[in-house]
PDB file of N, CA and C in Angstrom:
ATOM      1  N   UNK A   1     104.601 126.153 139.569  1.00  0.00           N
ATOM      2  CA  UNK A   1     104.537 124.819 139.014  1.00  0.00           C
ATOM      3  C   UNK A   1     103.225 124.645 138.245  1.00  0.00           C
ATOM      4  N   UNK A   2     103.319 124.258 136.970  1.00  0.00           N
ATOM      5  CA  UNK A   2     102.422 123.868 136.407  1.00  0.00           C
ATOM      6  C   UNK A   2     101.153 122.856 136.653  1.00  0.00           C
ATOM      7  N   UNK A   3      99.709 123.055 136.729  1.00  0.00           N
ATOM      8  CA  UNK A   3      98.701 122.086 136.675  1.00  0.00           C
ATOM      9  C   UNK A   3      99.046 121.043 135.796  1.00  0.00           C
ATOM     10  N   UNK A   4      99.264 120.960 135.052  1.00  0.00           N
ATOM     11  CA  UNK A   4      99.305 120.022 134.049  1.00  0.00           C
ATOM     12  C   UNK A   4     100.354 118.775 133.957  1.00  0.00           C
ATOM     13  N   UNK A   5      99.308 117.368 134.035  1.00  0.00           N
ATOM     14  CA  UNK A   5     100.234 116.198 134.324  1.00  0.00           C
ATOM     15  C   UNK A   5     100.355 115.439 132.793  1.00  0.00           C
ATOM     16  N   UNK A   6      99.655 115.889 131.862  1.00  0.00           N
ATOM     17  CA  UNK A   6      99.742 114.977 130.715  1.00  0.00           C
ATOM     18  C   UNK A   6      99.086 116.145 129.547  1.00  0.00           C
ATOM     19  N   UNK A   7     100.332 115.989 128.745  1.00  0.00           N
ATOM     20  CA  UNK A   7      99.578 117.029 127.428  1.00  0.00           C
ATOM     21  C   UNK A   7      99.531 115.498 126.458  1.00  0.00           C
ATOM     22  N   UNK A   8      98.866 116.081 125.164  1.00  0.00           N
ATOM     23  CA  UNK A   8      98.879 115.153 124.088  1.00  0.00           C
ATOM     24  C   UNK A   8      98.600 115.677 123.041  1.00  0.00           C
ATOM     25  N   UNK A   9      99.605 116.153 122.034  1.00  0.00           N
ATOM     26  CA  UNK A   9      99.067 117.067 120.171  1.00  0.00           C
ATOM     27  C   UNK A   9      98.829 116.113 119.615  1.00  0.00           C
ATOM     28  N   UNK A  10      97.808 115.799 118.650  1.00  0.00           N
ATOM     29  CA  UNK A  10      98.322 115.469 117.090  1.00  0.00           C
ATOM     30  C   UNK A  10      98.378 114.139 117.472  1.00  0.00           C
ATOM     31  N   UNK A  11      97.947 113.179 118.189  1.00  0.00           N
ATOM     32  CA  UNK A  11      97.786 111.541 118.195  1.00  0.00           C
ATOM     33  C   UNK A  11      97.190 111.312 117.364  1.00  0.00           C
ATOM     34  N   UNK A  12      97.311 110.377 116.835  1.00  0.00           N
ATOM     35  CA  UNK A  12      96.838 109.858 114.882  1.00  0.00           C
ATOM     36  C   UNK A  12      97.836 108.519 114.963  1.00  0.00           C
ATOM     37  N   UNK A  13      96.374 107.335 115.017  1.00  0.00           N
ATOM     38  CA  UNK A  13      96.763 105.848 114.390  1.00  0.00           C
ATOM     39  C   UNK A  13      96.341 105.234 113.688  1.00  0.00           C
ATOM     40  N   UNK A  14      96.596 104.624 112.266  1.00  0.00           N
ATOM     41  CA  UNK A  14      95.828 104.271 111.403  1.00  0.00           C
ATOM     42  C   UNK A  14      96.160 102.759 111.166  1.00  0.00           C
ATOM     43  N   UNK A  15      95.406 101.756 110.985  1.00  0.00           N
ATOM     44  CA  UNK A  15      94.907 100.683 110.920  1.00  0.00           C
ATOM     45  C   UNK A  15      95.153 100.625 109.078  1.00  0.00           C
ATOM     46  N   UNK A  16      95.909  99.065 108.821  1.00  0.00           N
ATOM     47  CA  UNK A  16      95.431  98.913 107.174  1.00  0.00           C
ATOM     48  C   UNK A  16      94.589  97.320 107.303  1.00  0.00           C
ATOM     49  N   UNK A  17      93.192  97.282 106.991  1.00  0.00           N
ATOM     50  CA  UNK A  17      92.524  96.123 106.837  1.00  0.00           C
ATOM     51  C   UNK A  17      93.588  94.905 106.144  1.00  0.00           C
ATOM     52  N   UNK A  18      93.378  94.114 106.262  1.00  0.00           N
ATOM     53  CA  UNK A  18      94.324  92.850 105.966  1.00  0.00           C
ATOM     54  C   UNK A  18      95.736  92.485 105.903  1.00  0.00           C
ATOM     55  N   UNK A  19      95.925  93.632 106.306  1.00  0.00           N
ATOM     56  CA  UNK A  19      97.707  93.618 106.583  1.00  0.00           C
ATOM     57  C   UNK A  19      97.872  92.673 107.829  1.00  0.00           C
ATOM     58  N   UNK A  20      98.760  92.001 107.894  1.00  0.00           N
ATOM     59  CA  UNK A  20      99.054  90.721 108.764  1.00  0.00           C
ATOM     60  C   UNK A  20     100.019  91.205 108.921  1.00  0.00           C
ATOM     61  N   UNK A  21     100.507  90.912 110.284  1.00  0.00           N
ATOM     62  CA  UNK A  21     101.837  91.582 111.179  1.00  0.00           C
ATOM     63  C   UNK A  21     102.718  90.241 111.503  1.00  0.00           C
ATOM     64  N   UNK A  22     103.357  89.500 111.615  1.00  0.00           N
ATOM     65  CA  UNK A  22     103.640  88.274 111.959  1.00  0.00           C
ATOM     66  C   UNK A  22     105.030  88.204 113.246  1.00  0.00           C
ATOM     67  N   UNK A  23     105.371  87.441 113.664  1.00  0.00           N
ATOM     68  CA  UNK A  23     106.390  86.936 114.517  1.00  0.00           C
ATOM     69  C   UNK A  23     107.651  86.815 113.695  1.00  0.00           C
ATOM     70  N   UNK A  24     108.153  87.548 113.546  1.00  0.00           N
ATOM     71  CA  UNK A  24     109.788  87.103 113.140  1.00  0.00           C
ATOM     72  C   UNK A  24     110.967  86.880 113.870  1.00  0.00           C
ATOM     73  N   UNK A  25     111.524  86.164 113.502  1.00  0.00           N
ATOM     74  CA  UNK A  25     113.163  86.315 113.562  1.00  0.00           C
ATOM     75  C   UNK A  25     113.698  87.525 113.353  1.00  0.00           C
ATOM     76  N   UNK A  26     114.943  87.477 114.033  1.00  0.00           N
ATOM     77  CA  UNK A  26     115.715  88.462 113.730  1.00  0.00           C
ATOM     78  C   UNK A  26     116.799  88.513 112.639  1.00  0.00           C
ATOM     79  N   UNK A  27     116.496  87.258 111.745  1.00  0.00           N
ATOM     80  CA  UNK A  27     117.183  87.106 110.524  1.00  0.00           C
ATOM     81  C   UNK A  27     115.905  87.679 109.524  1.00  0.00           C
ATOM     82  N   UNK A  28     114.658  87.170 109.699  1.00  0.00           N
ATOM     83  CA  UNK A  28     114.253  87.368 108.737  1.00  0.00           C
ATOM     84  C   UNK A  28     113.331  88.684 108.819  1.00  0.00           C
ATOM     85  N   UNK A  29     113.740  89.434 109.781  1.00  0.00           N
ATOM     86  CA  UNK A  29     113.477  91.033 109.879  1.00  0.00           C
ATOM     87  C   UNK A  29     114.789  91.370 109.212  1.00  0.00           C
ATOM     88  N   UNK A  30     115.907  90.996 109.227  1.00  0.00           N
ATOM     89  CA  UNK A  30     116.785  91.727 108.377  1.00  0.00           C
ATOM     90  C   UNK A  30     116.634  91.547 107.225  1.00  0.00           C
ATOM     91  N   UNK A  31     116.578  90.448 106.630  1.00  0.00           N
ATOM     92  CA  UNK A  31     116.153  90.112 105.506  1.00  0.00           C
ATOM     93  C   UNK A  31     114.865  90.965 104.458  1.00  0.00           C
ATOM     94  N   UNK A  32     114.103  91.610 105.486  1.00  0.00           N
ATOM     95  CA  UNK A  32     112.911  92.010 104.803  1.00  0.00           C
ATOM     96  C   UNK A  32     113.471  93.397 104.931  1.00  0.00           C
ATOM     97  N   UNK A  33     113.882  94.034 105.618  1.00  0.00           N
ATOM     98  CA  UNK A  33     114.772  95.207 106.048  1.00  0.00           C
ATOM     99  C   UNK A  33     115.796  95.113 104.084  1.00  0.00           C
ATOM    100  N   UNK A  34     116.544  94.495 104.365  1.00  0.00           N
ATOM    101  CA  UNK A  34     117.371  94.538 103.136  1.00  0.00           C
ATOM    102  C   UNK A  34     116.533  94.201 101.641  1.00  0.00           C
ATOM    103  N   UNK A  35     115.686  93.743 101.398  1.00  0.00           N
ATOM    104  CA  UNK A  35     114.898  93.507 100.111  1.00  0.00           C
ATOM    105  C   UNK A  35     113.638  94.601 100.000  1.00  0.00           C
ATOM    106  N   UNK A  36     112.877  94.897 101.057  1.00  0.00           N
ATOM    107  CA  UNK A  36     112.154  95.325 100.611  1.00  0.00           C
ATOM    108  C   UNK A  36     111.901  96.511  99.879  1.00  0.00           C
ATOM    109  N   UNK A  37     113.520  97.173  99.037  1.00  0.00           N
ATOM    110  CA  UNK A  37     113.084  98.266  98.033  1.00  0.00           C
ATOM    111  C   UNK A  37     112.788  97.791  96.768  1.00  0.00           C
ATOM    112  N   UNK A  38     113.235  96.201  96.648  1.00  0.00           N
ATOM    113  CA  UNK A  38     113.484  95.507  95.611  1.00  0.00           C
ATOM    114  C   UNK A  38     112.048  94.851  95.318  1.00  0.00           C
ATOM    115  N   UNK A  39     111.621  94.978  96.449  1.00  0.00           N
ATOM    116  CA  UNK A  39     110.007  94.058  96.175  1.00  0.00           C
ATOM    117  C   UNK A  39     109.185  95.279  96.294  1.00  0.00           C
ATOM    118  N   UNK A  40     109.359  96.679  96.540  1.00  0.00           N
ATOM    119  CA  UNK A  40     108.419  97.767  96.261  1.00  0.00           C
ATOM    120  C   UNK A  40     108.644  97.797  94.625  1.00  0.00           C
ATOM    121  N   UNK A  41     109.669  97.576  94.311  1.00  0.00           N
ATOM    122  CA  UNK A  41     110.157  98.242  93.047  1.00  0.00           C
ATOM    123  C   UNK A  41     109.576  97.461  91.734  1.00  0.00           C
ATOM    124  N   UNK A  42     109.541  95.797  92.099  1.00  0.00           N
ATOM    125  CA  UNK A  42     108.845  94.893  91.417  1.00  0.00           C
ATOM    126  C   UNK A  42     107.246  94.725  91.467  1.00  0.00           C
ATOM    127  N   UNK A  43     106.842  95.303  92.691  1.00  0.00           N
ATOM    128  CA  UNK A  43     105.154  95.477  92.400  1.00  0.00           C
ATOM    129  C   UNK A  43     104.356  96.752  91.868  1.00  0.00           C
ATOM    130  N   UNK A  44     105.763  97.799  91.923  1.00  0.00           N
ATOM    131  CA  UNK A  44     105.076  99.034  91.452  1.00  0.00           C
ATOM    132  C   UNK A  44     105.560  99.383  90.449  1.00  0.00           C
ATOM    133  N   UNK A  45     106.765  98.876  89.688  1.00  0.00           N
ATOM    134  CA  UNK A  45     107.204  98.641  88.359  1.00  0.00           C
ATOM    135  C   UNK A  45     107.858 100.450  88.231  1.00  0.00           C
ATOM    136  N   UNK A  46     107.618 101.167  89.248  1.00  0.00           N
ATOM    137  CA  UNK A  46     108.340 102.425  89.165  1.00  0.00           C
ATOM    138  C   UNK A  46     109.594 102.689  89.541  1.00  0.00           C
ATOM    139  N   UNK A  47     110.096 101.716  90.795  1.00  0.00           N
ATOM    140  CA  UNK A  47     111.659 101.873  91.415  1.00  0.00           C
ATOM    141  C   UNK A  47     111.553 103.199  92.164  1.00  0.00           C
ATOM    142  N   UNK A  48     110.342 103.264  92.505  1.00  0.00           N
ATOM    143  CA  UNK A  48     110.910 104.577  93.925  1.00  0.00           C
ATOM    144  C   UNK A  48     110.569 103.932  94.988  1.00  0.00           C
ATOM    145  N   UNK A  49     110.498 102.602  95.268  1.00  0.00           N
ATOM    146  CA  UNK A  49     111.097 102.026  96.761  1.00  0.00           C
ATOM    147  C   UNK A  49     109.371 102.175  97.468  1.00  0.00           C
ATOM    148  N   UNK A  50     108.799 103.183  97.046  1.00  0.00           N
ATOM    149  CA  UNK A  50     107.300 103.599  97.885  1.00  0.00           C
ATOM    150  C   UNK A  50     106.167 102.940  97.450  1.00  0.00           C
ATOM    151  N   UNK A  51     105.531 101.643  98.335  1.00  0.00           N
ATOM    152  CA  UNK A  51     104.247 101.216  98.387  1.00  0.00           C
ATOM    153  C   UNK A  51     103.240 101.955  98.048  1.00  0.00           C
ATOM    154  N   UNK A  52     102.265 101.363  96.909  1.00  0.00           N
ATOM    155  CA  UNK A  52     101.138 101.798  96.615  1.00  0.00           C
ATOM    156  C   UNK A  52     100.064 101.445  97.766  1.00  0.00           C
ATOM    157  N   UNK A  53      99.574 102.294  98.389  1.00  0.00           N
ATOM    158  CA  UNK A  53      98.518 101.885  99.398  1.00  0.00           C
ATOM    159  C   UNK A  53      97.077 101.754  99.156  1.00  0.00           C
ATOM    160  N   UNK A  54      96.322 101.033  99.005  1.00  0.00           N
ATOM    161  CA  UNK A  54      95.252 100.811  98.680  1.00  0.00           C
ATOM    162  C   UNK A  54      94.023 101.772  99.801  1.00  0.00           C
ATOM    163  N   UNK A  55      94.049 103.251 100.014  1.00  0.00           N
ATOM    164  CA  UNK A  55      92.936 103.903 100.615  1.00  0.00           C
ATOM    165  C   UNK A  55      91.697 103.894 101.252  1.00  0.00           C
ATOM    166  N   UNK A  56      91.057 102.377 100.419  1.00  0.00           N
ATOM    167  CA  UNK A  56      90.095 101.738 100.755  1.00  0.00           C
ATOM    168  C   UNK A  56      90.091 100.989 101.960  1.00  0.00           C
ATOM    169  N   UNK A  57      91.136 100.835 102.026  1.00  0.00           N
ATOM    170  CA  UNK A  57      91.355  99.913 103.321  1.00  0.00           C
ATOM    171  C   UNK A  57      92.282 100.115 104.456  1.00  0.00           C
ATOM    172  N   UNK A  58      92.017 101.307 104.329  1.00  0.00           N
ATOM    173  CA  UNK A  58      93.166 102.231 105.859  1.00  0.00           C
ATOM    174  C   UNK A  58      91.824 102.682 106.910  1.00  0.00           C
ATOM    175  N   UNK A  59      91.819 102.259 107.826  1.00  0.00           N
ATOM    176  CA  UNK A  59      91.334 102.643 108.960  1.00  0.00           C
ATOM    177  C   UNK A  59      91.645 103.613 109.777  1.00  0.00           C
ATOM    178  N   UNK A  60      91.218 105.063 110.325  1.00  0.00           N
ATOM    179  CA  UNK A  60      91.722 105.973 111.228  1.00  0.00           C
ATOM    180  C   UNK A  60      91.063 105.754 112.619  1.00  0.00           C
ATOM    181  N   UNK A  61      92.051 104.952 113.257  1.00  0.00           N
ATOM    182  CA  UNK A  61      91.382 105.045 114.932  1.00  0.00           C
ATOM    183  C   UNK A  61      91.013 106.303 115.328  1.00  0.00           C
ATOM    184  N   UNK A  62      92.232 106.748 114.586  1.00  0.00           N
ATOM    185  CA  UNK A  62      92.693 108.320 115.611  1.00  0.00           C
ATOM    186  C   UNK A  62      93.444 109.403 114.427  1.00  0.00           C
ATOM    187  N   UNK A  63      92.691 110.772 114.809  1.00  0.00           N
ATOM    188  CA  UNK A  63      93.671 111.648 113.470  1.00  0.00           C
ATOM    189  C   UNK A  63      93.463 112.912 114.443  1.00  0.00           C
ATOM    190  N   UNK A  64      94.961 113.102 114.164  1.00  0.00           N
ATOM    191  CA  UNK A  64      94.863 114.860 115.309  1.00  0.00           C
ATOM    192  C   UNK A  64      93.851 114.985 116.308  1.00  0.00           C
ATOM    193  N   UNK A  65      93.943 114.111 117.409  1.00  0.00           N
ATOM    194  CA  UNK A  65      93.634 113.988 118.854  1.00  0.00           C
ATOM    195  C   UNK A  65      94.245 114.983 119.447  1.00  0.00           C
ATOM    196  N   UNK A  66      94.331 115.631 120.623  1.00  0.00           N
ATOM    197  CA  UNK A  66      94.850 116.434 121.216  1.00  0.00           C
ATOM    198  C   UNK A  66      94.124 116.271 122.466  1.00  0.00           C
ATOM    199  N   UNK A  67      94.768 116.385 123.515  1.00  0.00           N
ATOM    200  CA  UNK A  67      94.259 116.785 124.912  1.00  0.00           C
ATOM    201  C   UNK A  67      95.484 116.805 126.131  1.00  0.00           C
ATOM    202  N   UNK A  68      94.677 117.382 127.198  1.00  0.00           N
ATOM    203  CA  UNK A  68      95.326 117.836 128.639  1.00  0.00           C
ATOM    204  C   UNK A  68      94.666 117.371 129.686  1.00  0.00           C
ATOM    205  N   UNK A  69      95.737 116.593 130.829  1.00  0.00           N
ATOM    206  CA  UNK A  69      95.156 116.304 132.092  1.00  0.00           C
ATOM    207  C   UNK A  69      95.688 116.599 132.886  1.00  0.00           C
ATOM    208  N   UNK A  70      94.953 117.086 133.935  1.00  0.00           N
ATOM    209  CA  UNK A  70      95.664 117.754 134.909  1.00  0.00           C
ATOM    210  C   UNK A  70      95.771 117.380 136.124  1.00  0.00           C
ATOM    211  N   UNK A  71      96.791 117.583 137.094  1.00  0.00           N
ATOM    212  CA  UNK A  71      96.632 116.944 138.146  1.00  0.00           C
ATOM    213  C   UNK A  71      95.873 116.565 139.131  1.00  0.00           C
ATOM    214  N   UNK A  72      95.329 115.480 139.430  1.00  0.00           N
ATOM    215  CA  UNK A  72      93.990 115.081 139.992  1.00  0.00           C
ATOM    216  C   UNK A  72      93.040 114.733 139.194  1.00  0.00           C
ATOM    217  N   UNK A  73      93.239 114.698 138.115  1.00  0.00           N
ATOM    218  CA  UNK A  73      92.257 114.159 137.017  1.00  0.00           C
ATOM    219  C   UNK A  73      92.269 112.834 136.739  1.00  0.00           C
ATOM    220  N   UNK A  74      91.360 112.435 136.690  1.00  0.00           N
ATOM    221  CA  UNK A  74      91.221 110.768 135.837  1.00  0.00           C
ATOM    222  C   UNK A  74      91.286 110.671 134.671  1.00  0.00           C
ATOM    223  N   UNK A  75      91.928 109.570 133.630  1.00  0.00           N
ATOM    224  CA  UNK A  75      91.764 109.815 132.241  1.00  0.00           C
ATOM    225  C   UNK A  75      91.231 108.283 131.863  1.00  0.00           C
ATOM    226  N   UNK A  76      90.600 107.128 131.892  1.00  0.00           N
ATOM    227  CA  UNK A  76      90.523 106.133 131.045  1.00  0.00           C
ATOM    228  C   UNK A  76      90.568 106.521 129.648  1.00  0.00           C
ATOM    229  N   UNK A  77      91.294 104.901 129.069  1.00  0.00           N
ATOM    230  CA  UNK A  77      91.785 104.707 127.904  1.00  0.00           C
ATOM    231  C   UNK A  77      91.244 103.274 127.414  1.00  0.00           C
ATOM    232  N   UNK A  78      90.018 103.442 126.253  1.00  0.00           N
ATOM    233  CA  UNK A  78      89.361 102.032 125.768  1.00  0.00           C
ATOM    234  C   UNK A  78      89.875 101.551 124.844  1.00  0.00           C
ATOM    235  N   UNK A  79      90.183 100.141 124.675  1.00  0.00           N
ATOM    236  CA  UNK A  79      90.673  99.317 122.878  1.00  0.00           C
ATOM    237  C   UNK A  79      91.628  98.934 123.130  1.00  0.00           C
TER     238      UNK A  79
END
């Protein structure tokens, strides 16, 4: 039997500064679900559906983290 109680590859979370997340409905998650190739397509004037991301303002909590804990080990987790 293996030591090992917790593996973890490749954890990576990135943050975009001013992006607002909001409370929806479940109408108007569909709603944004169904339009939003139409409103990529009108701000990027290209029609490939794909958001221009502004680079400047992406935050990396986390990029290719990796680790192992093993049984009997403690791990805290801050944030």
């Amino acid at each position: 039997m293996s030591d090992l109680a917790i593996r973890v590859e490749n954890l990576t979370k990135k943050f975009y500064l001013g992006e607002r997340v909001g409370i929806k409905t479940f109408r108007e998650a569909l709603q944004d679900l169904v339009t939003a190739p139409f409103r990529a397509w009108k701000r990027n004037g290209n029609g490939d559906g794909q958001e221009k991301v502004d680079t400047d303002r992406e935050i990396w909590a986390l990029k290719g983290v990796s680790f192992e804990v093993k049984h009997g080990e403690v791990l805290g987790i801050i944030g």
